[in-house]
Protein backbone atom coordinates (compact mmCIF):
# COMPACT_ATOMS: atom_id res chain seq x y z
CA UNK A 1 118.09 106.54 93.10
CA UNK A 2 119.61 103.25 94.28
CA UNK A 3 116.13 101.39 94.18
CA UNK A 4 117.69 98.04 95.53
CA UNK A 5 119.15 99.43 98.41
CA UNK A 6 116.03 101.54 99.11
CA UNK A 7 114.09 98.41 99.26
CA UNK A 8 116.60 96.61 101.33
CA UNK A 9 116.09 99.16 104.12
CA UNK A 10 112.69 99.52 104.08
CA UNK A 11 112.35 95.33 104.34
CA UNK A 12 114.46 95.92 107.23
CA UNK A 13 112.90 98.77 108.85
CA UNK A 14 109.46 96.94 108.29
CA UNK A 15 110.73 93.64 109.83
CA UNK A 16 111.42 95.35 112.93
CA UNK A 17 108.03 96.03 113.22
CA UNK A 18 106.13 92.71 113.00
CA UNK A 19 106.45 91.80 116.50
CA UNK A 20 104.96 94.91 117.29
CA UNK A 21 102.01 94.39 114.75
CA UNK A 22 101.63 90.84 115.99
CA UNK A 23 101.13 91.05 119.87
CA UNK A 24 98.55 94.76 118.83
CA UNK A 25 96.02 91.84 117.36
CA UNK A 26 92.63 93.21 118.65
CA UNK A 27 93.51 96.26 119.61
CA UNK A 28 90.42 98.59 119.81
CA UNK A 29 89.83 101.65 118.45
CA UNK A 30 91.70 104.83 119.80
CA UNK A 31 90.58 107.52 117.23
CA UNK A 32 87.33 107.38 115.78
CA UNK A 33 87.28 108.59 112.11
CA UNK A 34 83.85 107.71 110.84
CA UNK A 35 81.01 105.39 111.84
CA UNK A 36 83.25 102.35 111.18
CA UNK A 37 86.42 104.12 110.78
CA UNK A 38 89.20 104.05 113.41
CA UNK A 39 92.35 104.03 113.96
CA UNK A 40 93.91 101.65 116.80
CA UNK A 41 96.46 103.06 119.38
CA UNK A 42 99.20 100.09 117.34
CA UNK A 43 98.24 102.52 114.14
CA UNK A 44 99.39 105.34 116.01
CA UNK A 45 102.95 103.71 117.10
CA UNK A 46 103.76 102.02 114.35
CA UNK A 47 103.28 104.66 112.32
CA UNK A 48 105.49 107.53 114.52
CA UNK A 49 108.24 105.13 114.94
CA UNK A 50 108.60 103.16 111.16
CA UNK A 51 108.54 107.30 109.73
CA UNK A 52 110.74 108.32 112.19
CA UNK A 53 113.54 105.37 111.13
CA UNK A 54 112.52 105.73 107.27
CA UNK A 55 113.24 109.31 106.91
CA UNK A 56 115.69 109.01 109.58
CA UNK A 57 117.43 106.00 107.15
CA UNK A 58 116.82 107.00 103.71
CA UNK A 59 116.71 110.62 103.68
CA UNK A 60 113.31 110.96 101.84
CA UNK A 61 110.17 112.31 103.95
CA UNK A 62 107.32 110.08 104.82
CA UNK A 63 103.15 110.72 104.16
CA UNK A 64 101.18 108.13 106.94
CA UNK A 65 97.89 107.83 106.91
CA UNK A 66 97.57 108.57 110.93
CA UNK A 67 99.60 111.86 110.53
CA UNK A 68 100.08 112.51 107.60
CA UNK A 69 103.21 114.59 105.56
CA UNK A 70 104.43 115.82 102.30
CA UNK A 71 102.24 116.14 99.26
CA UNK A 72 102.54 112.27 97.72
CA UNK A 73 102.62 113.87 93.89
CA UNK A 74 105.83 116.04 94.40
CA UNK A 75 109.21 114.54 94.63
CA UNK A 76 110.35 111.18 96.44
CA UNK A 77 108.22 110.31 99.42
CA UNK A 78 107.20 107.10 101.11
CA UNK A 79 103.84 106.75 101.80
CA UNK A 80 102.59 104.56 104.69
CA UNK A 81 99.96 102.30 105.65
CA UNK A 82 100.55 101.48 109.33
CA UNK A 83 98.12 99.12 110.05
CA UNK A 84 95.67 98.55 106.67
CA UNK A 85 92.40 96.41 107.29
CA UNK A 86 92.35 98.07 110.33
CA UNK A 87 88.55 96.51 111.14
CA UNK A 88 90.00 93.10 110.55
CA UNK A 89 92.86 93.27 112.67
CA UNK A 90 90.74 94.92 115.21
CA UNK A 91 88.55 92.26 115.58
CA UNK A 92 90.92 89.26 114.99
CA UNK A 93 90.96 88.52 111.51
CA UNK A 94 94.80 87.73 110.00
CA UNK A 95 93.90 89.78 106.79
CA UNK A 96 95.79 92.93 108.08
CA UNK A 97 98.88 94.21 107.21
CA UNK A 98 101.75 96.81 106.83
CA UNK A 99 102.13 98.96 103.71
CA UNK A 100 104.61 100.99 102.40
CA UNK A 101 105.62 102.43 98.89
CA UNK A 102 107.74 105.11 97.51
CA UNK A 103 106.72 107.67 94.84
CA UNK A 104 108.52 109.55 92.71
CA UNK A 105 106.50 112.55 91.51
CA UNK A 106 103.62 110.73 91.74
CA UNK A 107 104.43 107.22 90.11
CA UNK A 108 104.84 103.92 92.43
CA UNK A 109 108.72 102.52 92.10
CA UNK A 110 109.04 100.44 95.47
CA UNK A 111 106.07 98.56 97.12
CA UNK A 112 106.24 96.37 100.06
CA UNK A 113 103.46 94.82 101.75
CA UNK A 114 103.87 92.63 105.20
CA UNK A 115 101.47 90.23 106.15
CA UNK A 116 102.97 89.40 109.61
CA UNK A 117 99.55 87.53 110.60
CA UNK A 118 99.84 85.27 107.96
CA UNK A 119 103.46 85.28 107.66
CA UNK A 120 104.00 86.38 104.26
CA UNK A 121 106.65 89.47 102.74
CA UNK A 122 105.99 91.31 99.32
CA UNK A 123 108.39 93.64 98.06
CA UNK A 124 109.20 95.06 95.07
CA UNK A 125 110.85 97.58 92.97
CA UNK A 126 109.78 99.31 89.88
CA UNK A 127 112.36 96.88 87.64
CA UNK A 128 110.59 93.55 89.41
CA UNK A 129 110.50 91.23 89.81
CA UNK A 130 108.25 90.29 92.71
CA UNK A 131 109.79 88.74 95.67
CA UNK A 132 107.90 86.78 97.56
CA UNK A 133 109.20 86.03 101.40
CA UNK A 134 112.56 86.86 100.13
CA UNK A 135 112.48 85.15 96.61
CA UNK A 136 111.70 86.18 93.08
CA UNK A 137 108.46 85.09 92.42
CA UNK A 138 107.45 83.71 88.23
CA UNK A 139 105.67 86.74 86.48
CA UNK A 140 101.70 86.77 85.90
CA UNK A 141 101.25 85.00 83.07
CA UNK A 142 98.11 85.70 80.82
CA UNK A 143 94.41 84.32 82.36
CA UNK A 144 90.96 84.33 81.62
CA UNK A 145 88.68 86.30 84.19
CA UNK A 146 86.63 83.12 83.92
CA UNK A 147 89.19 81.33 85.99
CA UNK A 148 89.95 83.65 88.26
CA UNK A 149 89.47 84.74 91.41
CA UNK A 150 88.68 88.42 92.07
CA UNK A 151 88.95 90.50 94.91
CA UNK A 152 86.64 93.38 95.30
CA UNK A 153 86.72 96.34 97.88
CA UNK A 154 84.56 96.48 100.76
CA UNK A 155 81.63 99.37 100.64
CA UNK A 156 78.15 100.44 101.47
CA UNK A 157 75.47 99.89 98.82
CA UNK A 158 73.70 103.08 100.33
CA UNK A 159 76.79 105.20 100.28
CA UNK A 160 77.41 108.19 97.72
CA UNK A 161 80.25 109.80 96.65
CA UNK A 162 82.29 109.32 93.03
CA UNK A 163 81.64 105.08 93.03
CA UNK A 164 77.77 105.32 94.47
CA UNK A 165 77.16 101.86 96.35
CA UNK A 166 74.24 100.73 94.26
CA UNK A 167 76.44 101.18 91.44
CA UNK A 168 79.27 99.10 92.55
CA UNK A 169 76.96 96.68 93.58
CA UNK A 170 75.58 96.57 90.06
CA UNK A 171 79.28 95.87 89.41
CA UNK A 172 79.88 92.90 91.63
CA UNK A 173 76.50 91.37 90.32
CA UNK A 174 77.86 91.16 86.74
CA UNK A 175 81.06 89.84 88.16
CA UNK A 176 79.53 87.58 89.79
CA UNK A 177 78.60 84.95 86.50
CA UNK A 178 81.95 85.92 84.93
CA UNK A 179 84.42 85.00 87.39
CA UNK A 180 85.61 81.90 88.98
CA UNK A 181 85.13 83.42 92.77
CA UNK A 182 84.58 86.68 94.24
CA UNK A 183 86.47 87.35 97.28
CA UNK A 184 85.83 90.73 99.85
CA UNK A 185 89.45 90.17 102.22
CA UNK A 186 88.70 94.00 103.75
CA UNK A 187 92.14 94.67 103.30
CA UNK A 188 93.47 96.91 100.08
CA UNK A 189 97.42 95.53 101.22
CA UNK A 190 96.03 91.80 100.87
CA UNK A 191 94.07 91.97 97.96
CA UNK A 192 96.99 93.69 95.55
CA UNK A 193 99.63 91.54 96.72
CA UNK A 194 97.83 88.76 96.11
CA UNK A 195 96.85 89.78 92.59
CA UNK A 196 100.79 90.46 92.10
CA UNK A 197 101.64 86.82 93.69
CA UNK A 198 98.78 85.34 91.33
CA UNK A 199 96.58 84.10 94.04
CA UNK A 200 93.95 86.74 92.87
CA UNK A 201 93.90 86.83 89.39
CA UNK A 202 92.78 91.02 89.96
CA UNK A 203 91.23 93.38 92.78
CA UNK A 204 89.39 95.98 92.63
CA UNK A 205 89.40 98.68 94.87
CA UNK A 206 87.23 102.11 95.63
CA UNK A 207 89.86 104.27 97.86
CA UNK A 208 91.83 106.75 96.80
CA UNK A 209 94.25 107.19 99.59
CA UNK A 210 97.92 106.71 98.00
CA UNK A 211 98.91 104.71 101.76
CA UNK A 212 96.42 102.46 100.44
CA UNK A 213 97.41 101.92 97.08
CA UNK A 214 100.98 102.53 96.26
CA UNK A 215 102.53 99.28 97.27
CA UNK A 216 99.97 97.35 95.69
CA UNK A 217 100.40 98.92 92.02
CA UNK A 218 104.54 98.56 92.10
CA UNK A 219 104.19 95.34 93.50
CA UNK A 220 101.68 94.24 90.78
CA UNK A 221 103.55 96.40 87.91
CA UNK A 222 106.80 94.62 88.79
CA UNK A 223 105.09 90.97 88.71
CA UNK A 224 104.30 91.83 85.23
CA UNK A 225 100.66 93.16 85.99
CA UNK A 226 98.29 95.90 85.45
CA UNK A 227 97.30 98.86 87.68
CA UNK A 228 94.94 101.30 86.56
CA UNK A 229 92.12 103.21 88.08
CA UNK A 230 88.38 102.34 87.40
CA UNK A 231 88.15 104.87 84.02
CA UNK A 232 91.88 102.72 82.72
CA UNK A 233 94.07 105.15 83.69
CA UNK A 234 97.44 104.21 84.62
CA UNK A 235 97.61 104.48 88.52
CA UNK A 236 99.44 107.39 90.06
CA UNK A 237 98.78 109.43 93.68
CA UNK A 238 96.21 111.24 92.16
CA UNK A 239 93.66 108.12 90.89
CA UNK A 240 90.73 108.01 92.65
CA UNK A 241 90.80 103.96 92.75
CA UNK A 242 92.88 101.43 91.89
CA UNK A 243 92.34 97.91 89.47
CA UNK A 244 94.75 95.49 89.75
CA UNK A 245 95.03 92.47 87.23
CA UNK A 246 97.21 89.78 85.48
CA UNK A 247 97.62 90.46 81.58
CA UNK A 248 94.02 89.60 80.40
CA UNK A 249 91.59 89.83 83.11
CA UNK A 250 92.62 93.26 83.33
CA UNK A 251 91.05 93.88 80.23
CA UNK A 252 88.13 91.81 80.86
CA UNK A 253 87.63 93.43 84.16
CA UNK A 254 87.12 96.76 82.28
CA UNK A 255 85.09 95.61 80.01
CA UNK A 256 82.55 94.04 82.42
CA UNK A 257 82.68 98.06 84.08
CA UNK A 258 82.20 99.25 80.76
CA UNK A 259 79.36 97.67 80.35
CA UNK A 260 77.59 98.53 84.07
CA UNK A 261 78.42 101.80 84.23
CA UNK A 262 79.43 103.24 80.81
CA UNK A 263 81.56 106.09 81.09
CA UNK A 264 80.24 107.36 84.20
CA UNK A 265 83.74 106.53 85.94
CA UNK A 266 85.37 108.04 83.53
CA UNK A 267 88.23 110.70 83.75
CA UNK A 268 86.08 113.39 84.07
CA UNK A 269 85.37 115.18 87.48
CA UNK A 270 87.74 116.41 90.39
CA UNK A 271 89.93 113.15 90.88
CA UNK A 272 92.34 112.66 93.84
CA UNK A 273 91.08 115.54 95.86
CA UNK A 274 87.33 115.01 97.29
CA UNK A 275 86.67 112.44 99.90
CA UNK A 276 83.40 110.29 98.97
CA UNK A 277 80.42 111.59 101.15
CA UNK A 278 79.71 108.31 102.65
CA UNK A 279 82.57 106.28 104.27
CA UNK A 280 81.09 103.21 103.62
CA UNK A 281 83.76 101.54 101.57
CA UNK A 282 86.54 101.64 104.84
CA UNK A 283 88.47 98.75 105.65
């Protein structure tokens, strides 16, 4: 698998979109998935026409979040993000984005993550490093969770499922006096590529969907990162959530969880395949 090449045609194939992406801004909601949950008729688009050139292009089948596809833990297979902080970009806020990464059996070895809003282009593959717009970017060097900034997922602090609200609102409480800043973008795309570009120095997020999380593990594994779930588990299709982190606060951001929650996000339990009852934690 000719990774370079793979990621030179998926830049181009997701280039072609960001006019597209750009004049959708606001777009309302034309499938309702939840009580704030929709997708936008630019979703829809997007989505058909960017799987339609990738598989079309490459060869390798495509999983979307709109229509979905192929199982994401078998094989090569992009999976695809059309439109990801779909309430932001919905309502007019820039932190929205394209994402798109391929697996391979399971394990992240391209990510790519347009921010056409904001004008920014992350792509990676699994060898790094991270370019940034086009150019390698300097790998994550080693920091202190006390000076960083740390992104943390949007969610519900009545909802249920495998990361109960109240609990990861425990979470962001001991954060809170640890870190430098806490930061809540509503976008999964911005808040991993920004941990990989060391703007974030982590993120935390609750979802499980691999459209959601794929490019922002490679990207952050090939900037010299860490991408786990919440019980330290490397990050593959089937994790249940994903924390991303330079060398360091990684390990500090576990240990703060540790110390909420225990081992009550632990391996245990039926990872990658229930939904959580409540979708409070949507972007």
């Amino acid at each position: 698998m000719d990774h370079q090449r793979l990621l030179d045609i998926a830049s181009a194939v997701l280039d072609s979109a960001v006019d597209e992406f750009v004049a959708g801004l606001g777009a309302p909601s034309a499938v309702e998935k939840g009580v704030t949950d929709f997708a936008t008729q630019v979703d829809l688009d997007l989505e058909r026409r960017l799987a339609a050139e990738l598989a079309d292009r490459t060869q390798i089948p495509v999983h979307g979040e709109e229509f979905g596809g192929p199982p994401v833990t078998e094989g090569a297979v992009w999976v695809l993000d059309p439109v990801d902080g779909t309430y932001n970009y919905s309502t007019g806020v820039p932190m929205a984005g394209i994402l798109l990464g391929l697996l391979v059996d399971g394990d992240p070895v391209l990510g790519l993550t347009w921010l056409p809003l904001l004008g920014r282009r992350y792509a990676a593959h699994v060898d790094g490093p991270l370019l940034a717009d086009g150019a390698p970017a300097p790998a994550l060097a080693p920091l202190d969770l006390k000076a960083s900034a740390i992104a943390y997922g949007p969610f519900n602090a009545a909802g249920r499922g495998r990361y109960p609200g109240a609990r990861r609102a425990d979470v962001i409480r001991a954060l809170s006096s640890r870190v430098a800043r806490l930061r809540m973008t509503g976008s999964t795309g911005v808040d991993m590529a920004y941990t990989a570009a060391g703007i974030f120095g982590g993120a935390i997020a609750f979802g499980r969907h691999a459209w959601d999380n794929a490019a922002g593990a490679a990207l952050v594994r090939a900037a010299g990162g860490v991408a786990t779930d919440l019980s330290g588990a490397p990050w593959t299709a089937s994790s249940p959530s994903l924390v991303c982190a330079a060398p360091g606060v990684h390990e500090e951001i576990m240990a703060v969880i540790a110390d909420v929650v225990g081992d009550e996000w632990g391996a245990a339990g039926d990872v990658g395949t229930t939904p959580p009852a409540n979708p409070g934690g949507r972007s």
